[in-house]
C-alpha atoms as a PDB file:
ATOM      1  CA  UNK A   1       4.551 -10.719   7.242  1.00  0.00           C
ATOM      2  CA  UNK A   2       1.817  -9.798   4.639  1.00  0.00           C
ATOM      3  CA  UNK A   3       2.361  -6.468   3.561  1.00  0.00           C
ATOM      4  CA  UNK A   4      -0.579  -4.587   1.999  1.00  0.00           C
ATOM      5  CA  UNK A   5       0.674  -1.801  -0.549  1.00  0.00           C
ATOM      6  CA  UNK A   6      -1.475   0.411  -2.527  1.00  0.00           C
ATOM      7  CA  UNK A   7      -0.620   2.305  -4.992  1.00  0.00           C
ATOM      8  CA  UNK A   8      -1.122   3.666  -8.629  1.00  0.00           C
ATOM      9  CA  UNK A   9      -2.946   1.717 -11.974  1.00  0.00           C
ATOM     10  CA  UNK A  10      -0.677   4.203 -13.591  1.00  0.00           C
ATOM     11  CA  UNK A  11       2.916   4.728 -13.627  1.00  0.00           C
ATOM     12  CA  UNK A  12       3.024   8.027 -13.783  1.00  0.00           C
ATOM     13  CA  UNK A  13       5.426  10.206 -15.584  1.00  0.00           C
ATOM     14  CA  UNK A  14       8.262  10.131 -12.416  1.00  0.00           C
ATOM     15  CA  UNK A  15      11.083   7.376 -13.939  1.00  0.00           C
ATOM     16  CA  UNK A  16      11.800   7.210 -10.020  1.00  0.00           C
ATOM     17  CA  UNK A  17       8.484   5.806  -8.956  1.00  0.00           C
ATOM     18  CA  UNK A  18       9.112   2.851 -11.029  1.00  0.00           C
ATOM     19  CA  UNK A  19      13.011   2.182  -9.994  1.00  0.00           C
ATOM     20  CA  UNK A  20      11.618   2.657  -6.503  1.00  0.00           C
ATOM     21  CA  UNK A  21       8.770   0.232  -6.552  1.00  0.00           C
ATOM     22  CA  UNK A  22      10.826  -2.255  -8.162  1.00  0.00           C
ATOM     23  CA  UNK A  23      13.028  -1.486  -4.991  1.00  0.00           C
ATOM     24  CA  UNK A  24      10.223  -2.439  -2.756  1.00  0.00           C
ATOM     25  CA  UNK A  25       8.707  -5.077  -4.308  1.00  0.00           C
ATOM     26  CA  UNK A  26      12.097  -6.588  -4.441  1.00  0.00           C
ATOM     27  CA  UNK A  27      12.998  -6.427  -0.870  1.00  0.00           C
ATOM     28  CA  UNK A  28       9.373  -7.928  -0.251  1.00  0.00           C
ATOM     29  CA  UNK A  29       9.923 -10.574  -2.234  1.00  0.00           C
ATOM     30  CA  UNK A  30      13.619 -10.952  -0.802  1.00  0.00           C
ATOM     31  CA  UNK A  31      13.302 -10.666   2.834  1.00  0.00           C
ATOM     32  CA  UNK A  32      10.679 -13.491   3.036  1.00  0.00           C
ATOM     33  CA  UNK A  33       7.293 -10.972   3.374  1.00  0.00           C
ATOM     34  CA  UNK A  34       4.602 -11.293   1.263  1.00  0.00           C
ATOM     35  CA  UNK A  35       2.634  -8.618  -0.656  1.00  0.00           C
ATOM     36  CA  UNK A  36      -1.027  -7.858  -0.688  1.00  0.00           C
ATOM     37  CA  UNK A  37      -1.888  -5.573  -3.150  1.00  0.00           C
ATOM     38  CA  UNK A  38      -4.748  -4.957  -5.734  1.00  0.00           C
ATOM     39  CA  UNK A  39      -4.172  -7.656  -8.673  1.00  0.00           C
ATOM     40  CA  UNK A  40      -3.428  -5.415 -11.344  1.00  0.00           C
ATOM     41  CA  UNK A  41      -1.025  -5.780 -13.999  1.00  0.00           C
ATOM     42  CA  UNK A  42      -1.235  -2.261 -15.294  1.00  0.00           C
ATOM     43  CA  UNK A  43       0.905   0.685 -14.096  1.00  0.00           C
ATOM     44  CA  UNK A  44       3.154   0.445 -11.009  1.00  0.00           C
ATOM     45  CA  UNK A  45       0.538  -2.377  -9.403  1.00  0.00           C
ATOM     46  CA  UNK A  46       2.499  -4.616 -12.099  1.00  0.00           C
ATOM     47  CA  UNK A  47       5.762  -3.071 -11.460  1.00  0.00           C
ATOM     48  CA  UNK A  48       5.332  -4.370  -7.957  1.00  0.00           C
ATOM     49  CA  UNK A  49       4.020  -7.453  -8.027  1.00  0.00           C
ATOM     50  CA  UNK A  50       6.402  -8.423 -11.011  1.00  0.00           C
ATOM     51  CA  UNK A  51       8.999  -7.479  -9.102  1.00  0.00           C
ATOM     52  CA  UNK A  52       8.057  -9.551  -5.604  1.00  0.00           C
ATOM     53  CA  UNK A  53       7.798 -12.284  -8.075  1.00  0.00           C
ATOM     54  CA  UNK A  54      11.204 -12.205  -9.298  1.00  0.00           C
ATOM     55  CA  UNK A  55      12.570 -11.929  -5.962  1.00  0.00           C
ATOM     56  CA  UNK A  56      10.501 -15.435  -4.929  1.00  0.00           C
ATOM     57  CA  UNK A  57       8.292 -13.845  -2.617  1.00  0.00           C
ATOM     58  CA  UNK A  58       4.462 -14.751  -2.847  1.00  0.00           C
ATOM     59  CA  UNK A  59       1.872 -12.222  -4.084  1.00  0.00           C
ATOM     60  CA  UNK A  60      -2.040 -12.186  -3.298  1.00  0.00           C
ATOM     61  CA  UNK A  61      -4.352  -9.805  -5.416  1.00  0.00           C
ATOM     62  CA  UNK A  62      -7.402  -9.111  -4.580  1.00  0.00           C
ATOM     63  CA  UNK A  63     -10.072  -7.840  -7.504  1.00  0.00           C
ATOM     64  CA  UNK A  64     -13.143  -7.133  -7.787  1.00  0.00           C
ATOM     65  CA  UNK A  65     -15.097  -9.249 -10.723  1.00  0.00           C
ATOM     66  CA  UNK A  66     -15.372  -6.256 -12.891  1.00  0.00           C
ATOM     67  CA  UNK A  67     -12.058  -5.758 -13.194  1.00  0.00           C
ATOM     68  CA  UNK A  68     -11.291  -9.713 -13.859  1.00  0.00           C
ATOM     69  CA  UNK A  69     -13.794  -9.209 -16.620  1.00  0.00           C
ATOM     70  CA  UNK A  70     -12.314  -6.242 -17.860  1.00  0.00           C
ATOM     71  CA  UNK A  71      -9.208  -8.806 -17.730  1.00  0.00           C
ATOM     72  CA  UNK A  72      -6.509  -6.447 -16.172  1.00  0.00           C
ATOM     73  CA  UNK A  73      -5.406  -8.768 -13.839  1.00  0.00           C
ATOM     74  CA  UNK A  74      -1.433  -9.892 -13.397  1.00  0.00           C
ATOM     75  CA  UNK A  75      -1.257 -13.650 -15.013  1.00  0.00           C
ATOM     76  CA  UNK A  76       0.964 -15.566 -12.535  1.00  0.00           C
ATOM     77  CA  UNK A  77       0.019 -14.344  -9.156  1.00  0.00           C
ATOM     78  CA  UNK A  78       0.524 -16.755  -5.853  1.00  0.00           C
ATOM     79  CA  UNK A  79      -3.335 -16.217  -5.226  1.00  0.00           C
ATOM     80  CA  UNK A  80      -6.044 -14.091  -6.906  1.00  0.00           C
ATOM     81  CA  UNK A  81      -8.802 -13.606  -4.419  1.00  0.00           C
ATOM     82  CA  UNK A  82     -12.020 -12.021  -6.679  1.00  0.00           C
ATOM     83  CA  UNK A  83     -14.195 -10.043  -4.369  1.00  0.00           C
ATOM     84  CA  UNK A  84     -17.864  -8.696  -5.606  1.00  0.00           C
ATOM     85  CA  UNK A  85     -16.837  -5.028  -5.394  1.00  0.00           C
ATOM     86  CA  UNK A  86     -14.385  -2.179  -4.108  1.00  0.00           C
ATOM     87  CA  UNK A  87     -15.978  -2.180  -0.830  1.00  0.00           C
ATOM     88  CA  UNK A  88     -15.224  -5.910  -0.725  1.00  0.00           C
ATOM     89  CA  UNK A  89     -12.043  -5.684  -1.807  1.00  0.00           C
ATOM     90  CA  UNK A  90     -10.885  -2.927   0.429  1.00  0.00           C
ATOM     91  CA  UNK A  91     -12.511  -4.923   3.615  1.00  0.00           C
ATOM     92  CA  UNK A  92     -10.219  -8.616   1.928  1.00  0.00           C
ATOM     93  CA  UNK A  93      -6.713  -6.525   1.810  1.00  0.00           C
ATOM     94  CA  UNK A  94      -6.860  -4.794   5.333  1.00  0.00           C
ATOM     95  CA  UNK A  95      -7.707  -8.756   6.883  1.00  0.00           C
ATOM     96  CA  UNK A  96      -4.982  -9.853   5.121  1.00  0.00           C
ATOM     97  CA  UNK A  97      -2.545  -7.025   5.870  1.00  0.00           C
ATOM     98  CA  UNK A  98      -0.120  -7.239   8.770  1.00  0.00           C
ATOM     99  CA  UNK A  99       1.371  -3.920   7.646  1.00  0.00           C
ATOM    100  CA  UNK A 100      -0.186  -1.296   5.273  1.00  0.00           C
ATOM    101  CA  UNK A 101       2.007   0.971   2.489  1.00  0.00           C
ATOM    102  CA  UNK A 102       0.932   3.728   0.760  1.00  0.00           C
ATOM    103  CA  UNK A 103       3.130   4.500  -2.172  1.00  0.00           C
ATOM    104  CA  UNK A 104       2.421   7.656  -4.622  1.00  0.00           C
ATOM    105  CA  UNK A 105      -0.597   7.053  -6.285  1.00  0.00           C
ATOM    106  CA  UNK A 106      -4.203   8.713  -7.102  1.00  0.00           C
ATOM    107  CA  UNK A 107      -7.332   9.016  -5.737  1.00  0.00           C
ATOM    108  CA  UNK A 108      -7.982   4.804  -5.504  1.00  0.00           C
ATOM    109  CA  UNK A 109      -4.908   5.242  -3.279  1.00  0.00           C
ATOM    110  CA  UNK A 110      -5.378   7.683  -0.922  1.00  0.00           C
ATOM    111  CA  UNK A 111      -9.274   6.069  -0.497  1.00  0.00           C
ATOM    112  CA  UNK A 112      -7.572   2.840   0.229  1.00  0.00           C
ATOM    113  CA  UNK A 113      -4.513   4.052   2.646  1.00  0.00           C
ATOM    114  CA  UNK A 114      -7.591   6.738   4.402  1.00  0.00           C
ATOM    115  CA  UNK A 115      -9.385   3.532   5.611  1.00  0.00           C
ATOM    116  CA  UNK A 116      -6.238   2.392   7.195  1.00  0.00           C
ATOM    117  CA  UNK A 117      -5.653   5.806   8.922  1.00  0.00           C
ATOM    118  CA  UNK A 118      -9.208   5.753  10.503  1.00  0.00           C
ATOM    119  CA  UNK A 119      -8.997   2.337  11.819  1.00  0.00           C
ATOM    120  CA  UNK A 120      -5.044   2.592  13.267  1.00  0.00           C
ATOM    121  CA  UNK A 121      -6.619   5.523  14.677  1.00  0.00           C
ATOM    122  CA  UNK A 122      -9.402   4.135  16.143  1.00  0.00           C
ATOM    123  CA  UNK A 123      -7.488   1.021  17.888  1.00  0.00           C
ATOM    124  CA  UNK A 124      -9.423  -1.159  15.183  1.00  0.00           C
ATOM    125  CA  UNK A 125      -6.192  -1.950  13.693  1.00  0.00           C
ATOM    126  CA  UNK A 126      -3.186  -2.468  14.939  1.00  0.00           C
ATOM    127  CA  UNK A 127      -0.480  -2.218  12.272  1.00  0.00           C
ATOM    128  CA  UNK A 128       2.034   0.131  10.772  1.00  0.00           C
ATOM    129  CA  UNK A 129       0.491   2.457   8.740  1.00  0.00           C
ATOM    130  CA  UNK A 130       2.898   3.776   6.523  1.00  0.00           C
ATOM    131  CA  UNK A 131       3.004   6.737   3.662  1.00  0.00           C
ATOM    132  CA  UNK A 132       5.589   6.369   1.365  1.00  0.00           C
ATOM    133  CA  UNK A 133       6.793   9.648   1.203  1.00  0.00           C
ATOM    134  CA  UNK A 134       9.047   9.386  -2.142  1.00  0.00           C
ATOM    135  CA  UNK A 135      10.610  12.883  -2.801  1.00  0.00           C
ATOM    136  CA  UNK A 136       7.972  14.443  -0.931  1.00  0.00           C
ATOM    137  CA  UNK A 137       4.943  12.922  -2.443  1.00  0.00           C
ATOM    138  CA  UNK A 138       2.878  13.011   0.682  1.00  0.00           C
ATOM    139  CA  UNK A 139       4.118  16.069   2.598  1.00  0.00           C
ATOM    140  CA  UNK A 140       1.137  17.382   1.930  1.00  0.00           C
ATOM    141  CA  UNK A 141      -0.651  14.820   3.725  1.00  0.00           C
ATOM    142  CA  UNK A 142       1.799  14.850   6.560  1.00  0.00           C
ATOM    143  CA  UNK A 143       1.077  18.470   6.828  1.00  0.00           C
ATOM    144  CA  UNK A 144      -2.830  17.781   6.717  1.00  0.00           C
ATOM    145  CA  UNK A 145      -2.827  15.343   9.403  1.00  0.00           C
ATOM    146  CA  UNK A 146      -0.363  18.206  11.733  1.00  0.00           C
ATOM    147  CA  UNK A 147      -3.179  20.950  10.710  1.00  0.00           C
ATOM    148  CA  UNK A 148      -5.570  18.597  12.428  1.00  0.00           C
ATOM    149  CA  UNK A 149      -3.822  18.149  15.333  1.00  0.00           C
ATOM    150  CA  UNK A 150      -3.320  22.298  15.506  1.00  0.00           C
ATOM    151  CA  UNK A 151      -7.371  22.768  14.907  1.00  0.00           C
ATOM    152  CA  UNK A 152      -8.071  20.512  17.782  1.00  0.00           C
ATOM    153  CA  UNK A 153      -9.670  17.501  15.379  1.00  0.00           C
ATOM    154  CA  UNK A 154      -6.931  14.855  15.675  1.00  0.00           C
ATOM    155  CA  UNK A 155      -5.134  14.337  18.588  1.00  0.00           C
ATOM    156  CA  UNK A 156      -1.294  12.653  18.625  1.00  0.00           C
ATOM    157  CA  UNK A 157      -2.611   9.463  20.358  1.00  0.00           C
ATOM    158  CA  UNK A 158      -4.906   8.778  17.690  1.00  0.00           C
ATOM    159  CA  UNK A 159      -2.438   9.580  14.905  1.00  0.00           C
ATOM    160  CA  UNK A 160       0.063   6.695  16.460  1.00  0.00           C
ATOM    161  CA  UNK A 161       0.711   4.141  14.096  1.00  0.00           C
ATOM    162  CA  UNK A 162       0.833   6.405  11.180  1.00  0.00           C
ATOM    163  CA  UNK A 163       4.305   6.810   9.644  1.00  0.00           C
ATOM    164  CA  UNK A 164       5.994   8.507   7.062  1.00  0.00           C
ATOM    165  CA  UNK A 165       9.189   7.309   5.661  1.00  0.00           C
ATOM    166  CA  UNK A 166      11.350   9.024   2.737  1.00  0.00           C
ATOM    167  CA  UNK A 167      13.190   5.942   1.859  1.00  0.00           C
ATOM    168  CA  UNK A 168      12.839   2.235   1.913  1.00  0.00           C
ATOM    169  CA  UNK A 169      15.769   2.027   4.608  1.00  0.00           C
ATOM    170  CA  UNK A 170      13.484   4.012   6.813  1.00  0.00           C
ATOM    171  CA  UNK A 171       9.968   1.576   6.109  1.00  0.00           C
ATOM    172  CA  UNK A 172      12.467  -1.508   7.229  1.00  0.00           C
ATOM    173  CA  UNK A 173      13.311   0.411  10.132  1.00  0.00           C
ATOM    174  CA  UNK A 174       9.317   1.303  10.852  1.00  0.00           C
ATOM    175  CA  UNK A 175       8.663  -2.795  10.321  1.00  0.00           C
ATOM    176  CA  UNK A 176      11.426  -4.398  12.748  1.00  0.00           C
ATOM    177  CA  UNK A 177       9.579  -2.116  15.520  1.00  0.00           C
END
């Protein structure tokens, strides 16, 4: 299964974001999945991909040229697909995604994941959408997507296929469905 996980350029200032990406990435690699995810080797994008790496799984980035210029790619990726721009780039890793994970990030992030979300929702994509809701990162989301629901602009149909899961125990759970 190619797994598509976005997530932070940065690694915050959380020491548990890092121990728990390493986590995923590691299980990835592991469990015989692959990860999709956006080529960087800067803040917990390296973390991840470093750590799918070590575990012998295979790793595709996908950049766009300016940021292979800018040369912030991770050296010793399974594939590096270069796309012309963001747009591009967020079109390559949903095709490629058989499952989609957002962990704690920024704005680049929640862009990224919000694509997802409106295609799962509109039966354009049918995959697990998942929030990685580390120590309540997203509740705030989760609580966002219930307010819609309450003012009549969501719906739960539309909202099936979106998950959130605390712990990496629960996103295996979510993936064997």
């Amino acid at each position: 299964m190619n797994i598509t996980v976005y997530l932070g350029a940065l690694e915050g200032n959380d020491p548990a974001l890092a121990k728990a990406v390493k986590e995923l990435g590691t299980w990835i690699g592991a469990s015989g999945n692959s990860l999709v995810y956006g080529g960087s080797k800067s803040g917990l994008m390296g973390v991840v991909a470093e750590s799918v790496l070590q575990a012998g799984g295979k790793v595709t980035g996908v950049e766009p040229q300016f940021f292979i210029d800018a040369e912030v790619q991770y050296d010793g990726l399974t594939e590096l697909i270069v796309t012309k721009d963001m747009t591009e780039r967020k079109t390559k890793m949903i095709e490629l995604g058989d499952a989609f994970i957002a962990f704690p990030g920024g704005t680049g992030t929640l862009e990224e994941i919000a694509e997802v979300m409106s295609k799962v929702s509109l039966k354009q994509l049918e995959a697990p959408c998942i929030f990685y809701n580390l120590n309540g990162y997203y509740d705030s989301m989760k609580e966002l997507l219930s307010h819609m629901i309450a003012m009549g602009l969501s719906t739960k149909e539309r909202q099936e296929g979106i998950y959130f899961a605390e712990t990496l125990e629960e996103i295996k759970k979510i993936l064997d469905r």
